[in-house]
N, C-alpha and C. Protein backbone atom coordinates (compact mmCIF):
# COMPACT_ATOMS: atom_id res chain seq x y z
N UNK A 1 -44.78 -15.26 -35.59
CA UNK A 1 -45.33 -16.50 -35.09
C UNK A 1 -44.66 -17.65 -35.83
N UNK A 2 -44.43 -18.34 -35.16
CA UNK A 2 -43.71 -20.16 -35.67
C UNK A 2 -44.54 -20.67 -36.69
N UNK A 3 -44.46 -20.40 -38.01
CA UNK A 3 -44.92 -20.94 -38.86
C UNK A 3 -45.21 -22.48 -39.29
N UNK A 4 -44.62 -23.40 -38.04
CA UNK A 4 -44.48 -24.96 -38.26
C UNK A 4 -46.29 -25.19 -37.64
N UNK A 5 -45.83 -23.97 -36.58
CA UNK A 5 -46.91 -24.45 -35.88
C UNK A 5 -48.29 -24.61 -36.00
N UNK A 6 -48.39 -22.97 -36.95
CA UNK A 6 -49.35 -22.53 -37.27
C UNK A 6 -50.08 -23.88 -38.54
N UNK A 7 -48.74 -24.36 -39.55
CA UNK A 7 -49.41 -25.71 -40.08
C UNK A 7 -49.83 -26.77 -39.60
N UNK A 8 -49.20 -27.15 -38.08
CA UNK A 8 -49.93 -28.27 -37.51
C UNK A 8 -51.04 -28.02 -37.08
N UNK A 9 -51.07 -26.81 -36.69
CA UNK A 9 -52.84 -26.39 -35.86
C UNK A 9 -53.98 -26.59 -37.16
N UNK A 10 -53.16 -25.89 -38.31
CA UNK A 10 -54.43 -25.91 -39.44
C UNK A 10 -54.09 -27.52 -39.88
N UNK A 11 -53.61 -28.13 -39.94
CA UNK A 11 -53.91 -30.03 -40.36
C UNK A 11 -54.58 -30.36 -39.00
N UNK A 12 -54.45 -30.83 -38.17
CA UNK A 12 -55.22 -31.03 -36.93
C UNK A 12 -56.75 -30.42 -36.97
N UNK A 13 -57.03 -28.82 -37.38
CA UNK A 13 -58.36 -28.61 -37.27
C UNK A 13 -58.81 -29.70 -39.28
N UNK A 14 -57.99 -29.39 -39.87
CA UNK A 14 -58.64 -29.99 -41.34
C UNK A 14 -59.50 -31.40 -41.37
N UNK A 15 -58.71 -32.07 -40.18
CA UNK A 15 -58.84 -33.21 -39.36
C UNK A 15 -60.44 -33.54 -39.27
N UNK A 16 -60.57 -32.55 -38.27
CA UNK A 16 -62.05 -32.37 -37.17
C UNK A 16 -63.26 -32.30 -38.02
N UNK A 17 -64.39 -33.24 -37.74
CA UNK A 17 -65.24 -33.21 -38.38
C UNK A 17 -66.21 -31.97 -38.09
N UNK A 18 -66.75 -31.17 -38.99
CA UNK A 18 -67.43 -29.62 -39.01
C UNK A 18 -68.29 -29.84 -37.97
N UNK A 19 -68.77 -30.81 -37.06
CA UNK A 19 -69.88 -30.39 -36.26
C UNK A 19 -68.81 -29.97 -34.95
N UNK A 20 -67.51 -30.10 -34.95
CA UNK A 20 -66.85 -29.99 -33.90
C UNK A 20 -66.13 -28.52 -33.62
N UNK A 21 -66.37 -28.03 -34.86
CA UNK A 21 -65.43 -26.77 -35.30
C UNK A 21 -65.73 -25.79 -34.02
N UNK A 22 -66.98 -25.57 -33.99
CA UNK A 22 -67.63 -25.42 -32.98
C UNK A 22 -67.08 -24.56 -31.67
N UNK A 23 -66.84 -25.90 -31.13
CA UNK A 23 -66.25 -26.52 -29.69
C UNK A 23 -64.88 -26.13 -29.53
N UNK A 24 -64.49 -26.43 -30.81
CA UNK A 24 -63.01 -26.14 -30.87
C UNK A 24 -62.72 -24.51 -30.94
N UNK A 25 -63.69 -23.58 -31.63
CA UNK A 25 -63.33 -22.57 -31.41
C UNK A 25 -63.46 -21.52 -30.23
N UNK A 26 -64.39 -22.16 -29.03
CA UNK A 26 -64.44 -21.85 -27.94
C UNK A 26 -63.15 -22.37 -27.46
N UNK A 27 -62.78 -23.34 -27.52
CA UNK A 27 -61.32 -23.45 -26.88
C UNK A 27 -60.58 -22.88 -27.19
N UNK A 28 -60.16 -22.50 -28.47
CA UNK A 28 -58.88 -21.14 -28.65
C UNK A 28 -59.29 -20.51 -28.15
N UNK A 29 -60.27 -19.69 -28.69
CA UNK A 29 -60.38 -18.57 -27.97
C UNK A 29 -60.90 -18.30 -26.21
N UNK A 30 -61.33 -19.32 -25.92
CA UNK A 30 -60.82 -18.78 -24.34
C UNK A 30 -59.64 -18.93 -24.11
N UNK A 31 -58.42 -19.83 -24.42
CA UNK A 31 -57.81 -19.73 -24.11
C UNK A 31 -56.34 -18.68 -24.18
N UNK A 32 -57.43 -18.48 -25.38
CA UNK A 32 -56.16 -16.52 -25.76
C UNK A 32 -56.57 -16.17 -24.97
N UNK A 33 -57.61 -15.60 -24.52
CA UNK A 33 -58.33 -14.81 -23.83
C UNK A 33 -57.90 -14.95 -22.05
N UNK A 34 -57.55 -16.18 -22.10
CA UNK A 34 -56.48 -16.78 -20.34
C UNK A 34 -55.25 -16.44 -20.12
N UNK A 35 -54.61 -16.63 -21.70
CA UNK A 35 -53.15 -16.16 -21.30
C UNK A 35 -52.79 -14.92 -21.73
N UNK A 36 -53.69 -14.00 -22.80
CA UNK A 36 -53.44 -12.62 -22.75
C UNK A 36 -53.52 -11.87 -22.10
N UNK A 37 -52.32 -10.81 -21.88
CA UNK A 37 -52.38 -9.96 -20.84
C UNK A 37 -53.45 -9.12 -21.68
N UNK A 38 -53.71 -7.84 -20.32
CA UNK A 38 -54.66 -7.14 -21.06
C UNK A 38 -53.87 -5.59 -21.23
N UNK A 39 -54.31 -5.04 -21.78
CA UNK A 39 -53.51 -3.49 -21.99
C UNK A 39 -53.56 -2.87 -20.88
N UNK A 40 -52.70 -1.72 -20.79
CA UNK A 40 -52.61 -0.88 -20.41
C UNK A 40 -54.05 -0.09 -19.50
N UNK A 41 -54.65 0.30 -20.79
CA UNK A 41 -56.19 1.10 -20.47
C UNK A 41 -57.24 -0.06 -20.07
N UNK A 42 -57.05 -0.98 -20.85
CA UNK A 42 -58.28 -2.62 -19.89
C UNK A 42 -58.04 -2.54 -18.46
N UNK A 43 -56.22 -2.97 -17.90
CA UNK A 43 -56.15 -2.89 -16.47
C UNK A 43 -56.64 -1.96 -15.81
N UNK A 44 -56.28 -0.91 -15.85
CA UNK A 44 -56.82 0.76 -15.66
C UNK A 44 -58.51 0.48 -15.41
N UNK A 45 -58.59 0.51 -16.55
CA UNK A 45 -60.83 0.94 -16.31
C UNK A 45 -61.26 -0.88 -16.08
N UNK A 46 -60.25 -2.32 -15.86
CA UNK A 46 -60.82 -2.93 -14.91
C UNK A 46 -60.71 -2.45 -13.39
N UNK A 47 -59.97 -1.83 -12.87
CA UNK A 47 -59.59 -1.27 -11.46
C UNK A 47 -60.30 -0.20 -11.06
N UNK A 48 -60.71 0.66 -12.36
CA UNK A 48 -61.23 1.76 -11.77
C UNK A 48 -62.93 1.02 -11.62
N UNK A 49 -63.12 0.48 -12.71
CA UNK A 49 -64.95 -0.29 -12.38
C UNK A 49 -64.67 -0.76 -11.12
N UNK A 50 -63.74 -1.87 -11.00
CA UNK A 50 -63.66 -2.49 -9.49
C UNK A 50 -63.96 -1.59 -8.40
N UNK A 51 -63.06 -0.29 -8.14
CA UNK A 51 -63.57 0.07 -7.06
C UNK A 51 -64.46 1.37 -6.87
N UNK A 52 -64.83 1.10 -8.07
CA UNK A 52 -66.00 2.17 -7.95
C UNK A 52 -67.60 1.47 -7.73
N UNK A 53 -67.41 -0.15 -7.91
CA UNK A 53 -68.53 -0.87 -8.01
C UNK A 53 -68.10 -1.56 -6.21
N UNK A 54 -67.21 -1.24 -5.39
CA UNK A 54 -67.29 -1.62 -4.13
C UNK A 54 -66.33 -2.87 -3.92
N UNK A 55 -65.75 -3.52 -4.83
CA UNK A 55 -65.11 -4.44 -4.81
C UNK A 55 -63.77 -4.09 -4.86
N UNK A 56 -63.23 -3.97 -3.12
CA UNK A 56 -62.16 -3.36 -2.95
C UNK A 56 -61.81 -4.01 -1.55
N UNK A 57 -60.63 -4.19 -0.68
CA UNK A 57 -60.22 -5.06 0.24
C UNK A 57 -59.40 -4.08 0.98
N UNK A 58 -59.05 -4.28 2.27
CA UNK A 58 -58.27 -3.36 3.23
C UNK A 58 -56.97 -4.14 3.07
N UNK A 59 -56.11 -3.11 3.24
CA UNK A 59 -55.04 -3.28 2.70
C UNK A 59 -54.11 -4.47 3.99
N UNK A 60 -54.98 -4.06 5.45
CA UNK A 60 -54.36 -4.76 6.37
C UNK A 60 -54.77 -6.40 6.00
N UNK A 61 -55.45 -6.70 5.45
CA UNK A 61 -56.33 -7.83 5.11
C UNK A 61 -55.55 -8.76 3.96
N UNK A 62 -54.55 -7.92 2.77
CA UNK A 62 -54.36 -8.20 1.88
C UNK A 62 -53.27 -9.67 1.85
N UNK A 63 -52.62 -10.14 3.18
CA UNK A 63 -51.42 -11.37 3.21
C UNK A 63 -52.46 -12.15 4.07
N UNK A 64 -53.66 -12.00 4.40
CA UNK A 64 -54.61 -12.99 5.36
C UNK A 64 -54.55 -14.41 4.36
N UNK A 65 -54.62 -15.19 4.83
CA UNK A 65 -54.25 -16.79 4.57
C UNK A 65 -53.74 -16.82 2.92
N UNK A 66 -52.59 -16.27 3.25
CA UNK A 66 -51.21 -16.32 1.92
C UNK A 66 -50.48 -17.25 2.61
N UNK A 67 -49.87 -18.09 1.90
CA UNK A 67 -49.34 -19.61 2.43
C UNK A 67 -47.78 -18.82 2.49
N UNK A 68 -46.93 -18.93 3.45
CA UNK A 68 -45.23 -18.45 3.73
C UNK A 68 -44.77 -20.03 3.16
């Protein structure tokens, strides 16, 4: 990891007054949580819950209002 970076993030939070810390740590972490892919076995047993819980689409259905 970019070590410049990692010091601006920690001066920027040193910054923030403690009632905010908060707030701010819901924002990292959703936002790891947005751009991380997920593994291997997550994709897997999310797909297999999916269609074992019914949430599944016909395949003829699957380009229905996809913009060309």
């Amino acid at each position: 990891m970019n070590a410049a970076y990692l010091e601006k993030i920690e001066q920027e939070v040193k910054q923030m007054p403690p009632e905010y810390l908060p707030a701010l740590f819901n924002i990292i972490h959703t936002f790891r949580k947005s751009v991380q892919l997920n593994t291997a076995k997550q994709s897997f047993q999310q797909g297999l819950q999916e269609a074992l819980s019914g949430e599944t689409q016909a395949i003829e259905t699957l380009w229905d209002n996809m913009e060309t």
